[in-house]
N, C-alpha and C. Protein backbone atom coordinates (compact mmCIF):
# COMPACT_ATOMS: atom_id res chain seq x y z
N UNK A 1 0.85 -1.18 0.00
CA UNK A 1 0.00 0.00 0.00
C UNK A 1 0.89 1.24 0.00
N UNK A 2 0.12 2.10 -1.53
CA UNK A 2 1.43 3.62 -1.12
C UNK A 2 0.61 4.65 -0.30
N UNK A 3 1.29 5.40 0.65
CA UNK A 3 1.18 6.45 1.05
C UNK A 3 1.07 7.52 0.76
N UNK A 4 0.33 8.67 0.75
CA UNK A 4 0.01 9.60 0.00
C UNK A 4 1.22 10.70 0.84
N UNK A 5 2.06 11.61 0.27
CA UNK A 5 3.04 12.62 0.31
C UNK A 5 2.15 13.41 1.20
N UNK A 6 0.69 13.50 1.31
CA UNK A 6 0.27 14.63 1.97
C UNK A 6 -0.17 14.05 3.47
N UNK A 7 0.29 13.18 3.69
CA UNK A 7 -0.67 12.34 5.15
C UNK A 7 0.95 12.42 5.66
N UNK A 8 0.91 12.12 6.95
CA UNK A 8 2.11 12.21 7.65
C UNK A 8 1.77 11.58 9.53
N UNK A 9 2.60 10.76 9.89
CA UNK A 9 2.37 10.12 10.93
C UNK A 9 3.05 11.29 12.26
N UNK A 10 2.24 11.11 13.19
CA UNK A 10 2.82 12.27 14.30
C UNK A 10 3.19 11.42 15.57
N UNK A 11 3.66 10.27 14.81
CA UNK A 11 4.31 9.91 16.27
C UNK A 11 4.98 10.46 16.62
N UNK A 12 6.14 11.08 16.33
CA UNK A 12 7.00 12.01 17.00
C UNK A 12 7.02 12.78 17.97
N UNK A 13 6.01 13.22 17.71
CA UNK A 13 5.14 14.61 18.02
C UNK A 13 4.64 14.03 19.34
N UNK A 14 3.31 13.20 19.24
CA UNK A 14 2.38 12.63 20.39
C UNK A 14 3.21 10.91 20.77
N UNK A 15 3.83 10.53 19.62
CA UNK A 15 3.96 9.37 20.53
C UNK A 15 2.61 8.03 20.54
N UNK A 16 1.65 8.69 19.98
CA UNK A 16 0.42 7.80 19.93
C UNK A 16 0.64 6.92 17.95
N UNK A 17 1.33 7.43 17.04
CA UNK A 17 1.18 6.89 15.43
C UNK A 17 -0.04 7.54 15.27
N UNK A 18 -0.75 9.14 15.09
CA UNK A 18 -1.80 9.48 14.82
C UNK A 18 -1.60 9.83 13.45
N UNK A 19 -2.40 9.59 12.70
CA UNK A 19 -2.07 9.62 11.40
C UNK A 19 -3.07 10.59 10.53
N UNK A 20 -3.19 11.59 9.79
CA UNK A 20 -3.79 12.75 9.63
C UNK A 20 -3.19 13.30 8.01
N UNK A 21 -3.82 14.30 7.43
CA UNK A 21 -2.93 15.61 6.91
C UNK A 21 -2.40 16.55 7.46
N UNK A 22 -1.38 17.04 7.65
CA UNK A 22 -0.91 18.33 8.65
C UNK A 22 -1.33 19.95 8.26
N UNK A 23 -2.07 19.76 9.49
CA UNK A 23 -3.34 21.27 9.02
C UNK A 23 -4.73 20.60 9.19
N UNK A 24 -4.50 19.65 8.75
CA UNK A 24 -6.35 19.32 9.06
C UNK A 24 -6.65 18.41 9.93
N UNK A 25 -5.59 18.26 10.84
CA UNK A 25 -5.93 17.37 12.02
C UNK A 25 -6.54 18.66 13.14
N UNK A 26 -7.26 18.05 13.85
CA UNK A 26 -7.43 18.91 15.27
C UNK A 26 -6.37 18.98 15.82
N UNK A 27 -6.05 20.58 16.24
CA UNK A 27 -4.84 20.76 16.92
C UNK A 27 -4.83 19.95 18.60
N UNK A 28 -6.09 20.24 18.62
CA UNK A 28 -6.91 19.82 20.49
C UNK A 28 -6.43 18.54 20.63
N UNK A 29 -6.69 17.52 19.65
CA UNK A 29 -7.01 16.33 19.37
C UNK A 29 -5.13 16.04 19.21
N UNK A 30 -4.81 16.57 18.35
CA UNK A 30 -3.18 15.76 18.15
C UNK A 30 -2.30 16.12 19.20
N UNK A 31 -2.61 17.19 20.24
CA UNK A 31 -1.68 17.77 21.08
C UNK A 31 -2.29 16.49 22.49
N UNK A 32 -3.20 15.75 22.46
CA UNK A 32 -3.50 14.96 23.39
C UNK A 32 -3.84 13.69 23.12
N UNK A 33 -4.20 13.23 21.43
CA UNK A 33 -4.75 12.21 21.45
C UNK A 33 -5.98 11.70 21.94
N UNK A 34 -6.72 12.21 23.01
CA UNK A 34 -7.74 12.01 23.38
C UNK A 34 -8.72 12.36 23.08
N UNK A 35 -10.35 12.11 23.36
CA UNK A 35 -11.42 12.63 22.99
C UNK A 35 -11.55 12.78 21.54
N UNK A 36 -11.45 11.93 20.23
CA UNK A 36 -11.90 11.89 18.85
C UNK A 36 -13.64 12.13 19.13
N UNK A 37 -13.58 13.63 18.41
CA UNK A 37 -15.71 13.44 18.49
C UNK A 37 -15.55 14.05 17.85
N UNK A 38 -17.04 14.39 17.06
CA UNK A 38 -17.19 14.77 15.43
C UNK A 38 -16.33 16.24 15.45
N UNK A 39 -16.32 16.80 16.90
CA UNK A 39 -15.37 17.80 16.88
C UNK A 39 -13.94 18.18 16.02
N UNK A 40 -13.78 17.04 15.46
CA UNK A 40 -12.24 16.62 15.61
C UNK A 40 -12.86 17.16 13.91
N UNK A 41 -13.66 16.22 13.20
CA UNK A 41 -14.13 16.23 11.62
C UNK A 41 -14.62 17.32 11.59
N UNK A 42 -15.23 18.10 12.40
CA UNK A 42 -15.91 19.83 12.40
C UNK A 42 -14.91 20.81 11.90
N UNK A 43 -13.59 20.36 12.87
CA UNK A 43 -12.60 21.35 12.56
C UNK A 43 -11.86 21.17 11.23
N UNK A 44 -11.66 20.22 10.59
CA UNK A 44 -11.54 19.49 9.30
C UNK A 44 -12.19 20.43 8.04
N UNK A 45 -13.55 20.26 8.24
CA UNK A 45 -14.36 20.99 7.39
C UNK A 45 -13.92 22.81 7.48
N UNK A 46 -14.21 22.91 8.55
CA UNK A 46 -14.12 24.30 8.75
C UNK A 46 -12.64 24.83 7.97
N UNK A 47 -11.34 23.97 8.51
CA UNK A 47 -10.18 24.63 7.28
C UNK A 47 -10.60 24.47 6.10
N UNK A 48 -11.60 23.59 5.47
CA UNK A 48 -12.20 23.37 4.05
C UNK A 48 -12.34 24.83 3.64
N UNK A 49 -13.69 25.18 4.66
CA UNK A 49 -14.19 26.20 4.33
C UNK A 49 -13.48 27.63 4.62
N UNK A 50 -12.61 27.81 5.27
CA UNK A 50 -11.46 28.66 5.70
C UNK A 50 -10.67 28.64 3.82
N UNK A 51 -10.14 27.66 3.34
CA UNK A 51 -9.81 27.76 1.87
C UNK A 51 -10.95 28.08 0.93
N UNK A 52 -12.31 27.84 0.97
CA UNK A 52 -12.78 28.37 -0.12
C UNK A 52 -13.25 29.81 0.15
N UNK A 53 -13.14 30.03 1.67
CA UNK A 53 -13.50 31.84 1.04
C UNK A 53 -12.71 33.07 1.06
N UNK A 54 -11.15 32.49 1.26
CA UNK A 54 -9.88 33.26 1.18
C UNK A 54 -9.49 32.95 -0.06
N UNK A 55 -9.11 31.42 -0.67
CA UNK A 55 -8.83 31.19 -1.91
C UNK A 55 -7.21 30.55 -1.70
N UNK A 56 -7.08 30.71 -0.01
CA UNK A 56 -5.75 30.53 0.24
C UNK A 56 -5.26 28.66 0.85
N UNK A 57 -4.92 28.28 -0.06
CA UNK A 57 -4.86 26.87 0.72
C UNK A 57 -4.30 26.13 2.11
N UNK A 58 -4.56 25.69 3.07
CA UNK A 58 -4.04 24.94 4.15
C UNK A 58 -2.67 24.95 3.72
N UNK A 59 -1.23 25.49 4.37
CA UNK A 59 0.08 25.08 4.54
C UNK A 59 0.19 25.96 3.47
N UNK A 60 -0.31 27.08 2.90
CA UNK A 60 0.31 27.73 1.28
C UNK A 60 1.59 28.92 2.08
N UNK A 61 2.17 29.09 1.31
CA UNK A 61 3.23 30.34 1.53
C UNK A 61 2.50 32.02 1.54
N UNK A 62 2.09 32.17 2.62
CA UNK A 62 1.71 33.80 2.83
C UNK A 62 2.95 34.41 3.05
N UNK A 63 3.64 34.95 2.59
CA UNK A 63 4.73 36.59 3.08
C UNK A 63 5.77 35.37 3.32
N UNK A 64 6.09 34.70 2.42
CA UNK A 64 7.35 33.80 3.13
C UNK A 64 6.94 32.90 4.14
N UNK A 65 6.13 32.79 4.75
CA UNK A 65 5.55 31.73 5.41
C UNK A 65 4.38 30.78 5.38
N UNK A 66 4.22 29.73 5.81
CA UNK A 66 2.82 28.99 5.88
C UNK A 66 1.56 29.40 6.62
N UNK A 67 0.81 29.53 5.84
CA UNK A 67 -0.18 29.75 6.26
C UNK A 67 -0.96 28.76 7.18
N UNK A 68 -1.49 29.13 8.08
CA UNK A 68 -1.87 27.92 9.26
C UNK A 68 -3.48 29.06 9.54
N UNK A 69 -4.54 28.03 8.86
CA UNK A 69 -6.06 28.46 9.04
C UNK A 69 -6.16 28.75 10.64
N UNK A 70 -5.85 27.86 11.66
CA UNK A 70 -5.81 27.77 12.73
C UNK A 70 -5.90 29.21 13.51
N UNK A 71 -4.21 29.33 13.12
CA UNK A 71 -3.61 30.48 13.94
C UNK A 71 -3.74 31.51 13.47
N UNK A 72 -4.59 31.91 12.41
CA UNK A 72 -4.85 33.03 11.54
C UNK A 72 -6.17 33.52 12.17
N UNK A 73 -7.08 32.31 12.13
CA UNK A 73 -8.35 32.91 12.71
C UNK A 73 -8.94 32.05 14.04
N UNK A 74 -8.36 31.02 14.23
CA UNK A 74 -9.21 30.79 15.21
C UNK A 74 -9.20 31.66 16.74
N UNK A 75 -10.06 31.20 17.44
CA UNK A 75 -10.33 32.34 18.97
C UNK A 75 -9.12 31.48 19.59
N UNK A 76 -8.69 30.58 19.55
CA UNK A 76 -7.26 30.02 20.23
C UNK A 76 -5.96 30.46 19.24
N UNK A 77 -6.05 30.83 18.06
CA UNK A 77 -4.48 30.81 17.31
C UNK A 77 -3.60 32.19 18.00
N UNK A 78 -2.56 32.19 16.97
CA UNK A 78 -1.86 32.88 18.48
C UNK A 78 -1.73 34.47 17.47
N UNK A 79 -2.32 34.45 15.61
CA UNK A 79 -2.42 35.82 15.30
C UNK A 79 -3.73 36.48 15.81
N UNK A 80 -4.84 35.81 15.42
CA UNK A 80 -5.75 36.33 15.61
C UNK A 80 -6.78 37.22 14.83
N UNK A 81 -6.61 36.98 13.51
CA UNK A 81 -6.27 38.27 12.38
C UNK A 81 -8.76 37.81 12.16
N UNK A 82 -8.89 39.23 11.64
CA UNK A 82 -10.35 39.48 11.12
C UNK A 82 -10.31 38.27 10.19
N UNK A 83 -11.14 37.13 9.98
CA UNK A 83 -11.09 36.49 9.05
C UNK A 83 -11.90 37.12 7.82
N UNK A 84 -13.05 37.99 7.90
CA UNK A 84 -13.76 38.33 6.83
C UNK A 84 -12.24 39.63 5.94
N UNK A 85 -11.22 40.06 6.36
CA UNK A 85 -10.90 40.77 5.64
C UNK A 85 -10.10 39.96 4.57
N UNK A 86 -9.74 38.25 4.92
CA UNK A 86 -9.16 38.01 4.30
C UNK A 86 -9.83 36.85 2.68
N UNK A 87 -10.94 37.88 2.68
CA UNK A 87 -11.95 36.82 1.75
C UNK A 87 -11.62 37.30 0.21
N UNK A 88 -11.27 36.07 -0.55
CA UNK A 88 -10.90 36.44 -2.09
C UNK A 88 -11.79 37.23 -2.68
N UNK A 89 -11.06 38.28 -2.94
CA UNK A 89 -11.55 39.22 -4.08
C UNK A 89 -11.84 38.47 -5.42
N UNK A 90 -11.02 37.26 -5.75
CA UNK A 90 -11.22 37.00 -7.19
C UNK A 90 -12.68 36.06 -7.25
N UNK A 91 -13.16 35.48 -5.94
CA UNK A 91 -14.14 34.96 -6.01
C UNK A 91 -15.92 36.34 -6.18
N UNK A 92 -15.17 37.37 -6.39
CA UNK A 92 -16.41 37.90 -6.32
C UNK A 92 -16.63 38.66 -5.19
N UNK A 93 -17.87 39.52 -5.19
CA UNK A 93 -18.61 40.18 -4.52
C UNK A 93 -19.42 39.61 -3.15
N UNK A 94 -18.58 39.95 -1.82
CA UNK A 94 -19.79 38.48 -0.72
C UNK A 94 -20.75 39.42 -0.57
N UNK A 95 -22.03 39.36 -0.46
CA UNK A 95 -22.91 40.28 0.17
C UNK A 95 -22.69 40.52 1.61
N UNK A 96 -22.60 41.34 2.49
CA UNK A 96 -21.56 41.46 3.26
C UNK A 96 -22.73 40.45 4.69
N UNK A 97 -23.80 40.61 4.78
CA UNK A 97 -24.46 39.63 5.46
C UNK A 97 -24.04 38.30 5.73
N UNK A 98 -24.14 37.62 3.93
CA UNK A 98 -23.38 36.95 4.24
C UNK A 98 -22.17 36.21 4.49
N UNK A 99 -21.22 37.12 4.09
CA UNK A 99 -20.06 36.89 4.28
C UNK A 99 -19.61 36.85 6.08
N UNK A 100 -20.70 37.69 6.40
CA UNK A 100 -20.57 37.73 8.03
C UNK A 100 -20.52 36.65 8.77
N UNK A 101 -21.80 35.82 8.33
CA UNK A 101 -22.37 34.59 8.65
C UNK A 101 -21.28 33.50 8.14
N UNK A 102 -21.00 33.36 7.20
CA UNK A 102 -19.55 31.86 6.75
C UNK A 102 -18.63 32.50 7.30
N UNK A 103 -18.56 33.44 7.93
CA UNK A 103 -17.06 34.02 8.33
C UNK A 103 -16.85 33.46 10.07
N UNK A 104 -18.38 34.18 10.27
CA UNK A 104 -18.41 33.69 12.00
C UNK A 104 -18.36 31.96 12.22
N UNK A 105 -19.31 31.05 11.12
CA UNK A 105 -19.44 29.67 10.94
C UNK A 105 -18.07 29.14 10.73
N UNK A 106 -17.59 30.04 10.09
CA UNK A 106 -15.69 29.11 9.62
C UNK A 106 -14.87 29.07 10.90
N UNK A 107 -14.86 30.26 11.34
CA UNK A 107 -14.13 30.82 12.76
C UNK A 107 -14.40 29.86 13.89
N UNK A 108 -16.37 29.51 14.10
CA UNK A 108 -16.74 28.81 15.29
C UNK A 108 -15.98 27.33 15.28
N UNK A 109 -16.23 26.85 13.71
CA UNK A 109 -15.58 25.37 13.48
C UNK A 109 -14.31 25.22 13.71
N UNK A 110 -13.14 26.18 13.36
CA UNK A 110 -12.10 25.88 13.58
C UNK A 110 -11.53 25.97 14.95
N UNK A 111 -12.67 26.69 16.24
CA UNK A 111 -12.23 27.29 17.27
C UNK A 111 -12.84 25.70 18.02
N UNK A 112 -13.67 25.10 17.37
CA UNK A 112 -14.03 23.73 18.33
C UNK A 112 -13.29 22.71 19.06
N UNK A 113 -13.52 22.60 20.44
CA UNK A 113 -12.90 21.97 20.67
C UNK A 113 -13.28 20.51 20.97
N UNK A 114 -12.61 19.31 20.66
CA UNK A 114 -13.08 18.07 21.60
C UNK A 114 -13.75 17.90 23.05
N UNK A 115 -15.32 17.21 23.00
CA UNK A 115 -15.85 17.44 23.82
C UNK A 115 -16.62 18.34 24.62
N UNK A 116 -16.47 19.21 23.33
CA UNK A 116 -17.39 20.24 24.00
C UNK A 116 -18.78 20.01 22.99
């Protein structure tokens, strides 16, 4: 069986062989291993949706660095940045309602934690 270049094992890391994409694992979840609940797949989606309304992909090069959905917007990352300012222009016009609404929905998902 081949391994896909984008999956990567974190034993290192946790010590448990948790096996994931890096970026779309729960940070909650890989920093403890414990508590897998749909929480874990919530936050998953939510970087989904964090890439389709920036345009910016999970791990891409912002300013010389990687971009991390996480720490950009979630209420735990450590920038903290407006997520609605960073919504692709090339996708168009958001009506700003709702851009409010997928902005706050992207933010809540990625801020979820296991067990709650």
């Amino acid at each position: 069986e081949t391994e896909s270049n984008s999956t990567m094992t974190l034993m290192d890391t946790t010590g448990a062989g948790l096996r994931g994409t890096r970026g779309y694992i729960c940070p909650y979840f890989a920093r403890t291993t414990r508590n897998f609940t749909s929480a874990n797949e919530v936050f998953s989606l939510g970087i989904v949706l964090a890439e389709l309304v920036t345009g910016i992909l999970q791990n891409s090069k912002v300013d010389g660095e990687d971009l991390d959905h996480f720490e950009y917007f979630s209420n735990d990352g450590m920038l903290l940045k407006h997520f609605e300012d960073y919504a692709d222009e090339n996708a168009g016009v958001w009506p700003s309602d709702l851009l409010q609404k997928f902005s706050h929905l992207t933010v809540m998902m990625i801020s979820m934690r296991p067990g709650n």
